[in-house]
Protein backbone atom coordinates (compact mmCIF):
# COMPACT_ATOMS: atom_id res chain seq x y z
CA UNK A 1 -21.97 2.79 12.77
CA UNK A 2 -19.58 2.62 15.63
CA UNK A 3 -17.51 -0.43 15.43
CA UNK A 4 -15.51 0.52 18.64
CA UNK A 5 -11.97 -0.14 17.86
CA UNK A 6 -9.87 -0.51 20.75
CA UNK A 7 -5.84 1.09 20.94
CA UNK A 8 -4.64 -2.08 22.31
CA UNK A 9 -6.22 -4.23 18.71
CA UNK A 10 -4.59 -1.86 17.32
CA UNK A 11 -1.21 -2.13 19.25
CA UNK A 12 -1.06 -5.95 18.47
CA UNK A 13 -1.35 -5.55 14.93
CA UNK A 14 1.54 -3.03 14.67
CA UNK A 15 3.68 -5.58 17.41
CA UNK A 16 2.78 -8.44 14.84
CA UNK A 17 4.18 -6.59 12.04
CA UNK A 18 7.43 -4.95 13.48
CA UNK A 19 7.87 -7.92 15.56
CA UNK A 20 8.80 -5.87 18.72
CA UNK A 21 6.83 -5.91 22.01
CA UNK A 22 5.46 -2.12 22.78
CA UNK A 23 5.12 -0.90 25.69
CA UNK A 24 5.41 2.98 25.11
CA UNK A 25 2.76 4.53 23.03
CA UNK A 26 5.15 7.39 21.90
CA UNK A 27 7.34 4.82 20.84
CA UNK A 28 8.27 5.44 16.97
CA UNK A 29 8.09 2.37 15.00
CA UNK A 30 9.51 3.83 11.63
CA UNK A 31 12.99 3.69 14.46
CA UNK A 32 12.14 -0.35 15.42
CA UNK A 33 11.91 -1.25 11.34
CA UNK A 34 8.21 0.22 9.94
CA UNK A 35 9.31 0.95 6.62
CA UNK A 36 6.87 1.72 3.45
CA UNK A 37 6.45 -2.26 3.08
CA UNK A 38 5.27 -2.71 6.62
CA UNK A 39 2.94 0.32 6.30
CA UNK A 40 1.27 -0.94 3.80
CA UNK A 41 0.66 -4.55 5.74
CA UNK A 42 -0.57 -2.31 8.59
CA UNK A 43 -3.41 -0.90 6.44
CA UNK A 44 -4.21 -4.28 4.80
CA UNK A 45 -4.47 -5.53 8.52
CA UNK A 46 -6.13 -2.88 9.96
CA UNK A 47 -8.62 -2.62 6.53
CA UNK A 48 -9.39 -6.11 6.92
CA UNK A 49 -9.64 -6.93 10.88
CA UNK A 50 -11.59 -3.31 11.86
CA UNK A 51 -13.56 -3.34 8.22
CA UNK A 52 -12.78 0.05 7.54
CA UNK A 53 -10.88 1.95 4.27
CA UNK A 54 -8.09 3.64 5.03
CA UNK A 55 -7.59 6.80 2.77
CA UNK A 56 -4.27 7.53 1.02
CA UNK A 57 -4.27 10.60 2.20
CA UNK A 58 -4.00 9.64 6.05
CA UNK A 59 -0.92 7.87 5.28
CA UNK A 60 1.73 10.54 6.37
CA UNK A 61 4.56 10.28 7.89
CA UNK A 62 3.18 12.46 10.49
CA UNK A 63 0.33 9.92 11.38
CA UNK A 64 3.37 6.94 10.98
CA UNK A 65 5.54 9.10 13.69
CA UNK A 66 4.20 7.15 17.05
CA UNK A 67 1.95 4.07 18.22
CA UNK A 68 -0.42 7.26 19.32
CA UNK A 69 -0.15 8.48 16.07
CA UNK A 70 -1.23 5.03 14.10
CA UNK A 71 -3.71 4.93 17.15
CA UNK A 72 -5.15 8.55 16.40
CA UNK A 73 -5.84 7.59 12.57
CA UNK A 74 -7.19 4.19 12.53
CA UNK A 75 -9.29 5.41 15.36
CA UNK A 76 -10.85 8.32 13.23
CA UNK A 77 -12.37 5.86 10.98
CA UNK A 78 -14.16 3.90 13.98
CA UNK A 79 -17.24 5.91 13.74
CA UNK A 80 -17.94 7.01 9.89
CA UNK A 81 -20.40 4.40 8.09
């Protein structure tokens, strides 16, 4: 089921938890004050307002290194059931 999640969703749930405005996807959060606490509140957000499960394994520092990045892997889950 497709549940069509949009980047910019996505971008206002990472703004609401680093608290800074972004307006360059490249842009690294871990650099604006994403730290392990703040990932995890990212996943609980993005778990609960896209319904989805975020696997442990997708939490890398590589998928954490831009907005594109945290774009990129919540997006992956947007079409599996």
């Amino acid at each position: 089921m497709t549940k069509m999640i949009k980047s910019e969703q996505i971008v206002e749930i990472i703004e609401e938890v680093i608290g800074v405005k972004i307006d360059d996807y490249s842009m690294k959060p871990m650099s604006k004050g994403l730290d392990s606490l703040a990932i995890l509140k990212l996943v609980t957000f993005f778990e609960d307002r896209f319904g989805i499960e975020i696997d442990d394994e997708d939490l890398t520092a590589e998928n954490m290194s831009s907005v594109n990045a945290i774009i990129n892997m919540v997006k992956k889950y947007d079409s599996e059931e």
